[in-house]
C-alpha atoms as a PDB file:
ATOM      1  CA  UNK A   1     129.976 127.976 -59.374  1.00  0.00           C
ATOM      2  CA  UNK A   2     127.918 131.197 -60.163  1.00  0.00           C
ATOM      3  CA  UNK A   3     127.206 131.722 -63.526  1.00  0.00           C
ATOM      4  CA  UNK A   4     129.182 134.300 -65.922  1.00  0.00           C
ATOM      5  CA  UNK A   5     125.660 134.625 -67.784  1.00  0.00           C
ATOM      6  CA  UNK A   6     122.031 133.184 -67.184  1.00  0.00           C
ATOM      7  CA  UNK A   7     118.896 133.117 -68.590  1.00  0.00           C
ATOM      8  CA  UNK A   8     116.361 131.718 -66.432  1.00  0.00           C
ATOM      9  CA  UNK A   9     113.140 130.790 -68.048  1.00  0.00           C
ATOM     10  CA  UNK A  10     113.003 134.403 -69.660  1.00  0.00           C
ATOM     11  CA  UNK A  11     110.360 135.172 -72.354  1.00  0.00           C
ATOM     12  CA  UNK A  12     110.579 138.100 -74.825  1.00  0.00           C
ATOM     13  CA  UNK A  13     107.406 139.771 -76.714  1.00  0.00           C
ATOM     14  CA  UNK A  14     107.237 141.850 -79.168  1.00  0.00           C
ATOM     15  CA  UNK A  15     103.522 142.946 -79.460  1.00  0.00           C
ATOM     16  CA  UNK A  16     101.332 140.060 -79.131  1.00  0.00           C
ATOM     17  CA  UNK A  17     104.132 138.282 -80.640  1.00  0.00           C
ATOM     18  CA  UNK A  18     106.662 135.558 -78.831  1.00  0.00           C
ATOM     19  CA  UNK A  19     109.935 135.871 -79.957  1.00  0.00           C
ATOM     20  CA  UNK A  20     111.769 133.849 -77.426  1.00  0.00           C
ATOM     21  CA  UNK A  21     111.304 131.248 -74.605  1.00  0.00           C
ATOM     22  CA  UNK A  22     110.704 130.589 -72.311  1.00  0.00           C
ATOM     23  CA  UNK A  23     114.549 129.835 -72.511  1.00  0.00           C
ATOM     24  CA  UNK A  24     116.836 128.523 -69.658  1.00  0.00           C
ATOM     25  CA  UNK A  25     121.346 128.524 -70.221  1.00  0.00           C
ATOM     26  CA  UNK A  26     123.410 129.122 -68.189  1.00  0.00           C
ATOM     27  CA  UNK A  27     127.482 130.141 -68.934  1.00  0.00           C
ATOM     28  CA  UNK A  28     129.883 129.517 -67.089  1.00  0.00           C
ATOM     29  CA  UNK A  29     132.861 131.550 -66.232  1.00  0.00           C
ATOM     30  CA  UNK A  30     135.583 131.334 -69.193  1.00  0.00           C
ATOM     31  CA  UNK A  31     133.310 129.149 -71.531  1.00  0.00           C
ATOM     32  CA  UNK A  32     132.655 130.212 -74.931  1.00  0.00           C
ATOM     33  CA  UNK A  33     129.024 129.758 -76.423  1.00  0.00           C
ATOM     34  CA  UNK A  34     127.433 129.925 -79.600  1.00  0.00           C
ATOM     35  CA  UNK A  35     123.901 130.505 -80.119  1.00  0.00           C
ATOM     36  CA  UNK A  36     123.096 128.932 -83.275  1.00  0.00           C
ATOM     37  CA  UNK A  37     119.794 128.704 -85.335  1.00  0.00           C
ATOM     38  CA  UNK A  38     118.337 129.625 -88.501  1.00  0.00           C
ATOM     39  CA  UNK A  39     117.034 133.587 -89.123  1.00  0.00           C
ATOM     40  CA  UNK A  40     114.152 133.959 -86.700  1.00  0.00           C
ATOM     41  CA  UNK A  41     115.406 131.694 -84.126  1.00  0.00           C
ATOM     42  CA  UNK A  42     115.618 134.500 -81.481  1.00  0.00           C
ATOM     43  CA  UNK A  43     119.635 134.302 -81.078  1.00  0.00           C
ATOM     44  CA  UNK A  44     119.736 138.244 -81.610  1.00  0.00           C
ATOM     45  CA  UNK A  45     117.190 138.591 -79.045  1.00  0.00           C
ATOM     46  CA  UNK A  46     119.092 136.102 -76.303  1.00  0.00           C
ATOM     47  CA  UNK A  47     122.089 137.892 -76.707  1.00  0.00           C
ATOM     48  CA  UNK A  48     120.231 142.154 -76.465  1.00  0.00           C
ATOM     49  CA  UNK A  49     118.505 140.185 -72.776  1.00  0.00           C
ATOM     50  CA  UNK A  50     122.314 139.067 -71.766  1.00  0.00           C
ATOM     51  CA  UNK A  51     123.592 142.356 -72.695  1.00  0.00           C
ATOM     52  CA  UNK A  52     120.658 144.126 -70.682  1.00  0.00           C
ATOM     53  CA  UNK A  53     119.354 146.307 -74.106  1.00  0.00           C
ATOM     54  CA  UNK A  54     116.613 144.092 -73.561  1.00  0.00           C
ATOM     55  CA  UNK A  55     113.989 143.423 -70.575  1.00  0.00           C
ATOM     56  CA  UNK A  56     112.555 140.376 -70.352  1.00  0.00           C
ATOM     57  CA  UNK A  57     109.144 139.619 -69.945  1.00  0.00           C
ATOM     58  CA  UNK A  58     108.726 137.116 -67.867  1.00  0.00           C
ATOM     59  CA  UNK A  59     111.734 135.378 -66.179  1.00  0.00           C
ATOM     60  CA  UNK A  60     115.033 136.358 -65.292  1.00  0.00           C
ATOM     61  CA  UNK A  61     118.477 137.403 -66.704  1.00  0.00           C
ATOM     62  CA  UNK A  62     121.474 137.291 -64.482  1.00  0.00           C
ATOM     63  CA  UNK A  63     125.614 138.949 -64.734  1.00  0.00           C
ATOM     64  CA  UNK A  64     127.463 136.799 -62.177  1.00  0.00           C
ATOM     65  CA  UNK A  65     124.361 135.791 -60.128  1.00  0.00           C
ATOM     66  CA  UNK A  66     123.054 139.565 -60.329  1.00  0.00           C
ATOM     67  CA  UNK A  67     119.383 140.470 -62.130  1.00  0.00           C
ATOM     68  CA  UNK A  68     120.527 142.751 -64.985  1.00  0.00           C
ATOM     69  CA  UNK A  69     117.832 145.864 -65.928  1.00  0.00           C
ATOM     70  CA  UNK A  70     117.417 148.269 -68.487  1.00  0.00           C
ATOM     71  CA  UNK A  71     119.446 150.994 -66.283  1.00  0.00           C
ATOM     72  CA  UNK A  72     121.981 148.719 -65.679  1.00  0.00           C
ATOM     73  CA  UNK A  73     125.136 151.051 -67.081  1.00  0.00           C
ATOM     74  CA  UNK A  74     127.621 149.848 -64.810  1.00  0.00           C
ATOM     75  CA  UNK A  75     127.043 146.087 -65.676  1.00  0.00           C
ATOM     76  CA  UNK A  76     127.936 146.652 -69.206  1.00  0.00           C
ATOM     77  CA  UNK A  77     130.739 147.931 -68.624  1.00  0.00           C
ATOM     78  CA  UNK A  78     132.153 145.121 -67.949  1.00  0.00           C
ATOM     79  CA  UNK A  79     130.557 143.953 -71.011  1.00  0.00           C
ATOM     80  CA  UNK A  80     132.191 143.429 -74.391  1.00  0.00           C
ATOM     81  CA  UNK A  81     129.640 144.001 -77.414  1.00  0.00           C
ATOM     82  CA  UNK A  82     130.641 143.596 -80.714  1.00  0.00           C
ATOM     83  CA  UNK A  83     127.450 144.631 -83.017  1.00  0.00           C
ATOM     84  CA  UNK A  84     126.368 143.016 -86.061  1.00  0.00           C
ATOM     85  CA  UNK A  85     128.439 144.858 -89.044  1.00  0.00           C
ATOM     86  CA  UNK A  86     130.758 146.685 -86.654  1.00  0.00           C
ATOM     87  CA  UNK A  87     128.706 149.763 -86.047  1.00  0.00           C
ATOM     88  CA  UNK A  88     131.816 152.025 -86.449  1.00  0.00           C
ATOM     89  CA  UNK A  89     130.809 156.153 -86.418  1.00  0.00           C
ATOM     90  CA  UNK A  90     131.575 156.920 -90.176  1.00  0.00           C
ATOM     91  CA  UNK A  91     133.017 160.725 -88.203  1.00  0.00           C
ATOM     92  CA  UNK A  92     135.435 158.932 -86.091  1.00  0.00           C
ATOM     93  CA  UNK A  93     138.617 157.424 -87.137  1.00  0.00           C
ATOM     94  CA  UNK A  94     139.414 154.131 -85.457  1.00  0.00           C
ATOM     95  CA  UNK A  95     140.936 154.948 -82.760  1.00  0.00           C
ATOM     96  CA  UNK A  96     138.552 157.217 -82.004  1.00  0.00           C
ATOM     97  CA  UNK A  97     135.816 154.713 -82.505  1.00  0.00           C
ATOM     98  CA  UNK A  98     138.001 152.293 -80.312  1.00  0.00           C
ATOM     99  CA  UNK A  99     138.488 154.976 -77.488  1.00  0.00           C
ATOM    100  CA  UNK A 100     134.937 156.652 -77.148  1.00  0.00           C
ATOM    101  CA  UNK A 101     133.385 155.185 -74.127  1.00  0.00           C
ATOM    102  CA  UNK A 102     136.837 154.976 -72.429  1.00  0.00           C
ATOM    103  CA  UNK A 103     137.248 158.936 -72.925  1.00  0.00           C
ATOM    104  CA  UNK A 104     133.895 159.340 -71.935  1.00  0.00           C
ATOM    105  CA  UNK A 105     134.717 157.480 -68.568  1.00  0.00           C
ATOM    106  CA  UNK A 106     137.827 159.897 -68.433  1.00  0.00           C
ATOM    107  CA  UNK A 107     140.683 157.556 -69.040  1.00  0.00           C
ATOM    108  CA  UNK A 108     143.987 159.955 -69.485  1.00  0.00           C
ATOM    109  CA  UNK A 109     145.572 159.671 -72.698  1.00  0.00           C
ATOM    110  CA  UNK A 110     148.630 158.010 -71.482  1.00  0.00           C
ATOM    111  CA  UNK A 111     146.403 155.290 -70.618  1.00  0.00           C
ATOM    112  CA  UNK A 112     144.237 155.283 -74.055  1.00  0.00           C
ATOM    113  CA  UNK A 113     147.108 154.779 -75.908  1.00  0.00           C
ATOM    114  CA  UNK A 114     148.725 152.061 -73.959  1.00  0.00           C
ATOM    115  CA  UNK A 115     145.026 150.239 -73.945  1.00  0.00           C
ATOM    116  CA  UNK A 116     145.182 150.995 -78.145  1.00  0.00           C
ATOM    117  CA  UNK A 117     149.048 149.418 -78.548  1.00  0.00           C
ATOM    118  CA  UNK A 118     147.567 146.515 -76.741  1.00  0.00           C
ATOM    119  CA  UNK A 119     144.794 145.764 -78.513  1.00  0.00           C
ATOM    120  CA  UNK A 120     146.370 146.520 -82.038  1.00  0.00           C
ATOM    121  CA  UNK A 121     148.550 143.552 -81.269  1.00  0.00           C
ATOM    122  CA  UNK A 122     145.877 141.274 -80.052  1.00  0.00           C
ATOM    123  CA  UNK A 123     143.688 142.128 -82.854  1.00  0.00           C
ATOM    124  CA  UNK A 124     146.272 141.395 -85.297  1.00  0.00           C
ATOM    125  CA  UNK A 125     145.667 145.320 -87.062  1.00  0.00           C
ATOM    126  CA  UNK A 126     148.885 147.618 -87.855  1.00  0.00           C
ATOM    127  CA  UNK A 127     148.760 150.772 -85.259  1.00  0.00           C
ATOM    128  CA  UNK A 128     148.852 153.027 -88.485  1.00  0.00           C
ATOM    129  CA  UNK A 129     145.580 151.896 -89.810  1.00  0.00           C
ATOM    130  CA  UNK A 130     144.125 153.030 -86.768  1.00  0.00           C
ATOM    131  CA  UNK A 131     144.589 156.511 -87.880  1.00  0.00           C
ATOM    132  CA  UNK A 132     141.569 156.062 -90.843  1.00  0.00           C
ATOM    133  CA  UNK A 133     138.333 156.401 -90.673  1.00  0.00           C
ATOM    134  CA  UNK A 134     136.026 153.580 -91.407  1.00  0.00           C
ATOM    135  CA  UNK A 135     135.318 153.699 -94.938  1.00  0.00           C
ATOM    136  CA  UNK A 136     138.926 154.010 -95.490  1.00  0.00           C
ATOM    137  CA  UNK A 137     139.270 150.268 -94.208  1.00  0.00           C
ATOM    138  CA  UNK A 138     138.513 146.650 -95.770  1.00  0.00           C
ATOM    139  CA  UNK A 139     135.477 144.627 -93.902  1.00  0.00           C
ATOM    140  CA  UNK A 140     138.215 142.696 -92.393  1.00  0.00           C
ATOM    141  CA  UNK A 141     139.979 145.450 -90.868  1.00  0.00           C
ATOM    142  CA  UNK A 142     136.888 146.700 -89.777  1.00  0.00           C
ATOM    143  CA  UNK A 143     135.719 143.938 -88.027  1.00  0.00           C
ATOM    144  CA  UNK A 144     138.675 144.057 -86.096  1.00  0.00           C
ATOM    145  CA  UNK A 145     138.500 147.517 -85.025  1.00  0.00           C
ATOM    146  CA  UNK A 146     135.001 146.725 -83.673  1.00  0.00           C
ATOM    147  CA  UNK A 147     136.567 143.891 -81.624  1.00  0.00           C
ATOM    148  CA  UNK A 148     138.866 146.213 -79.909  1.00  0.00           C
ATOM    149  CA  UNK A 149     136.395 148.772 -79.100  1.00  0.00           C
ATOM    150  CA  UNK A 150     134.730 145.814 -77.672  1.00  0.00           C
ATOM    151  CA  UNK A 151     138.138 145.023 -75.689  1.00  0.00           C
ATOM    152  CA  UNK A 152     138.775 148.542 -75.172  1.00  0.00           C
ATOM    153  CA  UNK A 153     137.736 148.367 -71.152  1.00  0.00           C
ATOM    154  CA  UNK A 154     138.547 145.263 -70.234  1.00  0.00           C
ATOM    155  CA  UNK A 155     135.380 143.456 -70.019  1.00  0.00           C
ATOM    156  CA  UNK A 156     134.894 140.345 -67.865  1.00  0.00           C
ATOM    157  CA  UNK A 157     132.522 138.998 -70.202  1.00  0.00           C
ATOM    158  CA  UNK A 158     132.163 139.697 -74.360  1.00  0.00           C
ATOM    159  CA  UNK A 159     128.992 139.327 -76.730  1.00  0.00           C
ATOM    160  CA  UNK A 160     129.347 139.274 -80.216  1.00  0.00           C
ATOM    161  CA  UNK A 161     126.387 139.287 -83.165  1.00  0.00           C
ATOM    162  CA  UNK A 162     127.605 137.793 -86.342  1.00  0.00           C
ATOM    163  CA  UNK A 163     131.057 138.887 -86.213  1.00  0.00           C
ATOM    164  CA  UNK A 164     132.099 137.183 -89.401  1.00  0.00           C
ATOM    165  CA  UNK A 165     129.042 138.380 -91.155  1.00  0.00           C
ATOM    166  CA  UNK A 166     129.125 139.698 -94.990  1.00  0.00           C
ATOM    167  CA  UNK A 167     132.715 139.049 -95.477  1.00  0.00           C
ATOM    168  CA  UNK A 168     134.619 137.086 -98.277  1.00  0.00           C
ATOM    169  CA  UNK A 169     135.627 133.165 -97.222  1.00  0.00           C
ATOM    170  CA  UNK A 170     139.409 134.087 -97.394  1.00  0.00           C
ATOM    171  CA  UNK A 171     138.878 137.205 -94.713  1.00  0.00           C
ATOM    172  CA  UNK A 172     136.618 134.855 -92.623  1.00  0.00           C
ATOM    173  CA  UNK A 173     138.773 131.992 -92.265  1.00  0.00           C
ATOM    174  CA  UNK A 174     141.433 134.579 -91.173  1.00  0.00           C
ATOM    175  CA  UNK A 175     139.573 136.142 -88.849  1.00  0.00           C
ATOM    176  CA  UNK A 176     137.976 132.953 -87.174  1.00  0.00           C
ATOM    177  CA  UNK A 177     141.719 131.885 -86.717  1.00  0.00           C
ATOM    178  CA  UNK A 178     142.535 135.388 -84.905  1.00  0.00           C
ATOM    179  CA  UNK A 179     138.950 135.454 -83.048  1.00  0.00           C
ATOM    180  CA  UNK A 180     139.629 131.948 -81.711  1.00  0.00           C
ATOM    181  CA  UNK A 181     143.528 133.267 -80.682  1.00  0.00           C
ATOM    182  CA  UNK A 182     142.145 136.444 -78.826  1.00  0.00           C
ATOM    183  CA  UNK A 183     139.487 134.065 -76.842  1.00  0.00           C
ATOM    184  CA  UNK A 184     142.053 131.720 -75.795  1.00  0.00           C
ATOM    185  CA  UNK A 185     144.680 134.088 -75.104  1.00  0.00           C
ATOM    186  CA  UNK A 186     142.367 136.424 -73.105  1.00  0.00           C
ATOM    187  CA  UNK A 187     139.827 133.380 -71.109  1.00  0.00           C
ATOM    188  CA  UNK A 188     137.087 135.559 -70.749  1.00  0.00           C
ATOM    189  CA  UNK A 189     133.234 134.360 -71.476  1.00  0.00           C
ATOM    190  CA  UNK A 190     132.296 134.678 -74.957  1.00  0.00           C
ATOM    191  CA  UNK A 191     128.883 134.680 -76.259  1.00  0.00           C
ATOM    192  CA  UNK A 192     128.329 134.418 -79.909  1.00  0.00           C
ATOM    193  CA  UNK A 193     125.489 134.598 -82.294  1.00  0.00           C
ATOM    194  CA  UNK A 194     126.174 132.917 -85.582  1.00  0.00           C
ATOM    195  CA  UNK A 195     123.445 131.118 -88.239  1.00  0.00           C
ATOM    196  CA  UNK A 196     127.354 129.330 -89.331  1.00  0.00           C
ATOM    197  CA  UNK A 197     127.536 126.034 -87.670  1.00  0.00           C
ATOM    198  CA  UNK A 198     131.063 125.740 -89.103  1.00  0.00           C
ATOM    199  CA  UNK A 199     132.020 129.184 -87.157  1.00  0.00           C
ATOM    200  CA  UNK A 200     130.391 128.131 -84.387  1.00  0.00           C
ATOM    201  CA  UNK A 201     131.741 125.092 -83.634  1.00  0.00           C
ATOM    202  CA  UNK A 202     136.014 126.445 -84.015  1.00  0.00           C
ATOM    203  CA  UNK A 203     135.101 129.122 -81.793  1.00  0.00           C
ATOM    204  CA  UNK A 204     132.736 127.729 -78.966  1.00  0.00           C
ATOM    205  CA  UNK A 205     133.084 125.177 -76.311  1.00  0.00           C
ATOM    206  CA  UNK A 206     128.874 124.482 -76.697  1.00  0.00           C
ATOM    207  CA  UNK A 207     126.312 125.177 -79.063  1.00  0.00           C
ATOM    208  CA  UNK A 208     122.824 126.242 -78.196  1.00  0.00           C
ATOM    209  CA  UNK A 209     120.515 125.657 -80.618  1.00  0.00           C
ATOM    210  CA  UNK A 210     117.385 127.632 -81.545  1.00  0.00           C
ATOM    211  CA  UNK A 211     114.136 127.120 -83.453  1.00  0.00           C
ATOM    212  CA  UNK A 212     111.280 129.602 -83.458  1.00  0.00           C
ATOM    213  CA  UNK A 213     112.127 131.126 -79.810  1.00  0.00           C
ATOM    214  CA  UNK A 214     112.877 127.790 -78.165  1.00  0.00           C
ATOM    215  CA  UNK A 215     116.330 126.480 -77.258  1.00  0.00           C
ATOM    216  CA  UNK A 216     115.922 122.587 -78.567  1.00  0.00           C
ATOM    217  CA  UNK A 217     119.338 121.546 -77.386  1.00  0.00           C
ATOM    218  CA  UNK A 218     122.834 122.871 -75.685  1.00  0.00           C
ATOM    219  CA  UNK A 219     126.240 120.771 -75.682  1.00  0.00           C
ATOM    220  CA  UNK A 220     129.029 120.043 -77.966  1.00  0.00           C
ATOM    221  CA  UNK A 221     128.747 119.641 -81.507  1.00  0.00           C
ATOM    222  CA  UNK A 222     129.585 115.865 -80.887  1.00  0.00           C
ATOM    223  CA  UNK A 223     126.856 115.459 -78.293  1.00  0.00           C
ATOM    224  CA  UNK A 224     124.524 117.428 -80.896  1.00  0.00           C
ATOM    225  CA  UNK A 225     125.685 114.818 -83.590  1.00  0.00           C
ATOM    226  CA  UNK A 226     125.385 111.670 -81.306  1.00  0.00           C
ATOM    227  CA  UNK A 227     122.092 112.081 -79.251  1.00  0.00           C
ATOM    228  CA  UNK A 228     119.888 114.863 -81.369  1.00  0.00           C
ATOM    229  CA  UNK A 229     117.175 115.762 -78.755  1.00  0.00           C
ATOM    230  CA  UNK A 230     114.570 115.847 -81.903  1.00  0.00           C
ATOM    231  CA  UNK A 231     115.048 115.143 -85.412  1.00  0.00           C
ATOM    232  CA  UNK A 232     115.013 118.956 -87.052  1.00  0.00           C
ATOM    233  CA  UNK A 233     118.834 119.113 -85.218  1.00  0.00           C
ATOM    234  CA  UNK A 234     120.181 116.381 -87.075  1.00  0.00           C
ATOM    235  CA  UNK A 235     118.211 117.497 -90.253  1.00  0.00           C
ATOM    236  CA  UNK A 236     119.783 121.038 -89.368  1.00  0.00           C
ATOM    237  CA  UNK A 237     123.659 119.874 -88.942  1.00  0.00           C
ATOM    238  CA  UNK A 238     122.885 117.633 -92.024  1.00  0.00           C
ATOM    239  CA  UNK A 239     122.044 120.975 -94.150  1.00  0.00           C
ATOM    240  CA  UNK A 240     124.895 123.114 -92.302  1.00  0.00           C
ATOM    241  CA  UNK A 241     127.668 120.359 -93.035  1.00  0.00           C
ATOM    242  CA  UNK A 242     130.276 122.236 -91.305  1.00  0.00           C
ATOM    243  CA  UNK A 243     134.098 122.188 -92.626  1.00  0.00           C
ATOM    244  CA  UNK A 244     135.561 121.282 -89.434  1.00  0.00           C
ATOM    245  CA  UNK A 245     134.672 119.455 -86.387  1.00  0.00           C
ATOM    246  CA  UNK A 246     135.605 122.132 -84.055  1.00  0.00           C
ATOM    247  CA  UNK A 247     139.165 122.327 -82.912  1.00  0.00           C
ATOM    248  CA  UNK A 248     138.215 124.454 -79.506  1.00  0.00           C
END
């Protein structure tokens, strides 16, 4: 089976500086990842080379068995990317933050708004809140409005950058519960980037883990747990202590 996602010994620099790889992982159509790994693991960077924002240096980054480049536009569009804090436009309401790139592909309005009912329900937002701009909104509500816009063209695969990040416990556990609803209800790929072990392991099938640019192990948090590939994972799940086992 051809990958949804690959990286394929790819190696990123910034300067003289390596801040990832070389790193192999593959995904497979429908799975859900996490990359996982404390700040300056290169999980950011992994997921800008998937999403084509980034070039690799050395090595190779595939969509569905194709090499994605910098001018790659029409591969992500079938890309879902939810940024780290939103990125909502502070001039646009929600809606129209939701509907930008599909007006700018020319979608009619009859079809906008049937794409917006849709994803109001999946998202779990009222329709009317979708009339306010973003300051107007709570980080929760926010957070879901960025996942639609990620929805908004049906993308085959979706890539998300600490979509829980900087909100209260309550508003997290709520939103991990509706994340994990969406993924299973829609069965698309997910890739996630989360430092949250306890996130990571409701919402993803596998973990891959990352320390200083290198990927030290992939599987399930059990197979993490029972056969550590090095002793800094078990001293990292140790220090993580996650809630939950996982339930996905």
């Amino acid at each position: 089976m051809t990958p949804a996602l690959e990286l394929q010994e790819a190696v990123k620099r910034f300067g003289d500086a390596p801040a990832l790889g070389p790193i192999s992982v593959a995904v497979a159509p429908g799975e859900r990842l996490a990359l996982i790994g404390p700040s300056g693991s290169g999980k950011s960077t992994a997921l800008r080379l998937l999403l084509g924002l980034l070039s690799p240096d050395s090595g190779a980054v595939r969509f569905q068995g194709e090499p994605i480049g910098p001018d790659a536009w029409a591969q992500r569009q079938r890309m879902g990317y939810l940024v780290q804090g939103g990125g909502l436009f502070p001039h646009l309401t929600a809606a129209e933050n939701v509907a930008l790139v599909a007006r700018h592909l020319r979608w009619d309005r009859g079809r906008i708004a049937a794409r917006l009912g849709e994803l109001s329900v999946l998202a779990r937002i009222a329709p009317e809140l979708l009339a306010r701009y973003p300051r107007e909104l709570s980080g929760g509500q926010a957070q879901r409005v960025s996942l639609m816009r990620a929805l908004m063209l049906e993308p085959e695969v979706l890539l998300l950058d600490e979509p829980m990040g900087a909100l209260d416990p309550i508003t997290r556990a709520e939103l991990r519960r509706d994340l994990l609803a969406a993924f299973r209800a829609l069965g698309k790929t997910v890739v996630l980037v989360t430092h949250d072990l306890s996130e990571a392991a409701h919402l993803a099938d596998r973990l891959a883990l990352l320390r200083d640019g290198r990927l030290v192990q992939v599987g399930t948090l059990a197979a993490l747990r029972g056969a550590p590939a090095e002793p800094w994972v078990t001293r990292f799940l140790e220090a993580e202590r996650p809630t939950a086992g996982g339930d996905a």
